[in-house]
N, C-alpha and C. Protein backbone atom coordinates (compact mmCIF):
# COMPACT_ATOMS: atom_id res chain seq x y z
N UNK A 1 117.72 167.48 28.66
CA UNK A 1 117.72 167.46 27.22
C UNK A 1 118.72 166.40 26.74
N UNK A 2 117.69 165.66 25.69
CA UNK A 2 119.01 164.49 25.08
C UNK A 2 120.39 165.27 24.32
N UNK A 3 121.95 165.04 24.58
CA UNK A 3 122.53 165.49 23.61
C UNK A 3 122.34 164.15 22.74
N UNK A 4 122.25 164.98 21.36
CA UNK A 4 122.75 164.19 19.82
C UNK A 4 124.31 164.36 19.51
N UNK A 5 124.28 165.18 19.88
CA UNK A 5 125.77 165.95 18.88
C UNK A 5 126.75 164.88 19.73
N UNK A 6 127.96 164.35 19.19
CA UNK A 6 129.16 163.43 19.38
C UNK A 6 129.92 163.97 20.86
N UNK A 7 130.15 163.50 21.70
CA UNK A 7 130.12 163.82 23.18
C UNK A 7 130.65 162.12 24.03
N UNK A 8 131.43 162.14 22.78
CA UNK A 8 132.69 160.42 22.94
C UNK A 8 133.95 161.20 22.40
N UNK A 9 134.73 160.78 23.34
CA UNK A 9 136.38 160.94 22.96
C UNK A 9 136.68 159.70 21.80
N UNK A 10 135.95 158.59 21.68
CA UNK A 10 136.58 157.84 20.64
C UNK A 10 135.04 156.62 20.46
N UNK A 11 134.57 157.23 19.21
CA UNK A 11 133.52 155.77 18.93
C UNK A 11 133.61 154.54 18.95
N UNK A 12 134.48 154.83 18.27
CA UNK A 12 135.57 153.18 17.77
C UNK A 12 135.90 152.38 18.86
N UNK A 13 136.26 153.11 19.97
CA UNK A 13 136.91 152.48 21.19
C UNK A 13 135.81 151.67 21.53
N UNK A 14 134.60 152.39 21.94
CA UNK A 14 133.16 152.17 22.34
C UNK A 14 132.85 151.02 21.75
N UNK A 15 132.66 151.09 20.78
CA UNK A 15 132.04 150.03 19.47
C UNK A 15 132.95 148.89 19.70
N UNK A 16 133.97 148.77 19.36
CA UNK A 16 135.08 147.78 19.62
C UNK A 16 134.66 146.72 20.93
N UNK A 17 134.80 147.43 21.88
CA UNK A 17 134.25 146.70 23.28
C UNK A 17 132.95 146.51 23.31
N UNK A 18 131.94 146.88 22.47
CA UNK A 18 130.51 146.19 22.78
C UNK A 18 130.73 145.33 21.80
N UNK A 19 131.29 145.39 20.76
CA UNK A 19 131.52 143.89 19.33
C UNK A 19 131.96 142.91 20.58
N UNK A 20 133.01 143.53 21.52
CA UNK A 20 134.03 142.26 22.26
C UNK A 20 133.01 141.66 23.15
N UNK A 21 132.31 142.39 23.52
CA UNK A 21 131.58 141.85 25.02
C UNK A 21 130.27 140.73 24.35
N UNK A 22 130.24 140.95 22.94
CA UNK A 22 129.13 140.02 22.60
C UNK A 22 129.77 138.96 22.13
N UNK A 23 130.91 139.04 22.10
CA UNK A 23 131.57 137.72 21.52
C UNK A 23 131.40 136.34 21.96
N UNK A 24 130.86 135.45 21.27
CA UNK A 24 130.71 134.00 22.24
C UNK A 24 129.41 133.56 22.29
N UNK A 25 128.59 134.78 22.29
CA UNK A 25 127.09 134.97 22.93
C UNK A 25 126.56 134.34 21.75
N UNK A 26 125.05 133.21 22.59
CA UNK A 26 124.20 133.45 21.28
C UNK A 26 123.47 134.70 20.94
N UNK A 27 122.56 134.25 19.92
CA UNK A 27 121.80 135.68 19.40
C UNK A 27 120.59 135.83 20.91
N UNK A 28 120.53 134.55 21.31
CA UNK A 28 119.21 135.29 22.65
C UNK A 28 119.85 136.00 23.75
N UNK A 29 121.39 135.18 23.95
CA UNK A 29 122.05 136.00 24.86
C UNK A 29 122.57 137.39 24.93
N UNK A 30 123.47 137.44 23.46
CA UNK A 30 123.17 138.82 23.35
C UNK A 30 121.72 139.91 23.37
N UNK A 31 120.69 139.47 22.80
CA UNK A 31 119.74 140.86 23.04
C UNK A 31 119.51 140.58 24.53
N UNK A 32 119.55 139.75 25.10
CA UNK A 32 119.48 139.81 26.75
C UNK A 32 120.16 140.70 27.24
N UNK A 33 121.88 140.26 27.05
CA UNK A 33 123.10 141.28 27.64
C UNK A 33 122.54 143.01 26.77
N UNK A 34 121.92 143.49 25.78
CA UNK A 34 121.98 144.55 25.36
C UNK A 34 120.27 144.90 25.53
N UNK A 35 119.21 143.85 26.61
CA UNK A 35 118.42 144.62 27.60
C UNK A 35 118.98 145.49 28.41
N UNK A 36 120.15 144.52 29.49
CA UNK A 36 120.61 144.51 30.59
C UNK A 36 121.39 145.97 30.53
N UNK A 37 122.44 146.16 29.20
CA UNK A 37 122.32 147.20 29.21
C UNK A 37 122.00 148.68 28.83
N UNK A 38 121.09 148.40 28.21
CA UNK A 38 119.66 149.53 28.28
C UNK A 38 119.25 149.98 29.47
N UNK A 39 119.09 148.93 30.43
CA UNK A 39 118.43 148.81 31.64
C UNK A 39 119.55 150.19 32.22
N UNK A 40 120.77 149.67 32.57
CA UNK A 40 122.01 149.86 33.53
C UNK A 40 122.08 151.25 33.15
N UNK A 41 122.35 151.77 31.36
CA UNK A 41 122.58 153.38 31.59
C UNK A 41 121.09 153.97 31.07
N UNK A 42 120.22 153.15 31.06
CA UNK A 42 118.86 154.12 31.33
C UNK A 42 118.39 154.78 32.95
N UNK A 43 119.20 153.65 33.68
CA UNK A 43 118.88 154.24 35.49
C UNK A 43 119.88 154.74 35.50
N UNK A 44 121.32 154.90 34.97
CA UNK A 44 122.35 156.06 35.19
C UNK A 44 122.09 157.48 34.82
N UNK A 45 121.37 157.03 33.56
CA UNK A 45 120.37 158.88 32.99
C UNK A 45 119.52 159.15 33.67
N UNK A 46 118.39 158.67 34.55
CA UNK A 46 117.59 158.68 35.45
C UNK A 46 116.54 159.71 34.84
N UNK A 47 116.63 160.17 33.80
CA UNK A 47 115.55 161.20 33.87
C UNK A 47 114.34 160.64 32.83
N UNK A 48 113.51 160.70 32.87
CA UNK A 48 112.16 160.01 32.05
C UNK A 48 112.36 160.54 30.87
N UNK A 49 112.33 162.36 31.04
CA UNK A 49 111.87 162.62 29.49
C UNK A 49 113.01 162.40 28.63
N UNK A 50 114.27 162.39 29.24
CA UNK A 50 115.30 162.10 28.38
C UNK A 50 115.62 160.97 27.74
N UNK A 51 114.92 160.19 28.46
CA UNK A 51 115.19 158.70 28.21
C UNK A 51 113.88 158.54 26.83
N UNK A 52 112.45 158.79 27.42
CA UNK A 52 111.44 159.11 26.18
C UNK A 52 111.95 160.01 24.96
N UNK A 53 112.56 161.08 24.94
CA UNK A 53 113.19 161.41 23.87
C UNK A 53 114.14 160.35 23.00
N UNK A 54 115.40 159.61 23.42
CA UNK A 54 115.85 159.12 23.05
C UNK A 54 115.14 157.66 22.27
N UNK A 55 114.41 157.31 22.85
CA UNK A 55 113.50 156.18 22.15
C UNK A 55 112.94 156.84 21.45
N UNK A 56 112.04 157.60 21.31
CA UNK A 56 111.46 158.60 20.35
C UNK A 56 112.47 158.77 18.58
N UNK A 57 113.94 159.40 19.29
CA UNK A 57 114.90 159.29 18.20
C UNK A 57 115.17 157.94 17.76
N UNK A 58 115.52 157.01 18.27
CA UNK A 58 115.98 156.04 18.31
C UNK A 58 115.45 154.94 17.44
N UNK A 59 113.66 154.80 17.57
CA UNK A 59 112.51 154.78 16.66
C UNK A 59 112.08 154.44 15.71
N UNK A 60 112.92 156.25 15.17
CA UNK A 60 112.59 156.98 13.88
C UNK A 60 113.13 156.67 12.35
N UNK A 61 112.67 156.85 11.31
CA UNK A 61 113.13 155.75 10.10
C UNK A 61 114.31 157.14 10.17
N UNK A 62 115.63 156.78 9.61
CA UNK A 62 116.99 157.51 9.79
C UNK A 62 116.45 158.57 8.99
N UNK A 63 115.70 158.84 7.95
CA UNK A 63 115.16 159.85 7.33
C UNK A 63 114.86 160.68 7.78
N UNK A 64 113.82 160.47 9.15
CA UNK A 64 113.32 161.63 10.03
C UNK A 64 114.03 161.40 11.13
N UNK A 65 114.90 161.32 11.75
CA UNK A 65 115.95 161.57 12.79
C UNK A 65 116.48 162.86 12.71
N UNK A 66 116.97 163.58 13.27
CA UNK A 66 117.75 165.22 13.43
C UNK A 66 118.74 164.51 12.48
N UNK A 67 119.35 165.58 11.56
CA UNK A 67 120.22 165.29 10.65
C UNK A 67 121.39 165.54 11.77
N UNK A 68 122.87 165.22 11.41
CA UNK A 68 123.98 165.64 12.12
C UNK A 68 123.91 164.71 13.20
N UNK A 69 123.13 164.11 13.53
CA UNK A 69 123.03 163.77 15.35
C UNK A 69 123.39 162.35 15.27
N UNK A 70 123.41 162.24 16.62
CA UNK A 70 124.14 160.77 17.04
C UNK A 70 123.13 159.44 16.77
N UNK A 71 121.65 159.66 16.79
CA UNK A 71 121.12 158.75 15.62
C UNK A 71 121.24 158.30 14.35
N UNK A 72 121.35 159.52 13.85
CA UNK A 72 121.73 159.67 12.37
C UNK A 72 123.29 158.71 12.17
N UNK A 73 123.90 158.73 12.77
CA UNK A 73 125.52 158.16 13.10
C UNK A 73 125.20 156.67 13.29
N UNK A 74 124.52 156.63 14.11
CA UNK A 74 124.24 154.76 14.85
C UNK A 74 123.70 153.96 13.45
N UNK A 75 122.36 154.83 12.55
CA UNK A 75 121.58 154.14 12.23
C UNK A 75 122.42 154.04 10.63
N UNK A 76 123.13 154.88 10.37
CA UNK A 76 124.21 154.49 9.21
C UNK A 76 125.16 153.72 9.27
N UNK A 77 125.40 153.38 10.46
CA UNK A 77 126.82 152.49 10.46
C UNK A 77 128.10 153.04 10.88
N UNK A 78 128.09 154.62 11.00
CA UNK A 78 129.45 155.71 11.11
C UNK A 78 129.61 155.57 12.59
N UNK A 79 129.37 154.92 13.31
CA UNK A 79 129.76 155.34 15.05
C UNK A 79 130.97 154.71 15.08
């Protein structure tokens, strides 16, 4: 089962270092580097339906996303 619910000791930290790691990049390089890692913790989750859930959420216009949840967070800007 996908968790939604916040299950990070610190967003900010997170966020901070993916702003850093794109720094420099062009725009093709970055969505490359943010295939690559899609790729990296989609085979760390290893599980199909979890991974199909999450695209499923992921998707969805923020309207119909689970309210409260960690979509709802990404697709506003609050992570």
């Amino acid at each position: 089962m996908l968790k939604t619910q916040a299950n990070m000791a610190s967003f900010d930290d997170f966020y901070e270092a993916l702003i850093s790691a794109h720094q420099g990049l062009s725009t093709e390089e970055s969505h490359a580097m943010n295939a690559r890692l899609v790729l990296l913790l989609s085979n760390h989750i290893g599980d199909l339906g979890v991974l199909r859930e999450a695209l499923r959420i992921a998707r969805a216009k923020p309207e119909t996303a689970e309210s409260s949840s960690l979509a709802d967070r990404t697709t506003t800007g609050s992570v």
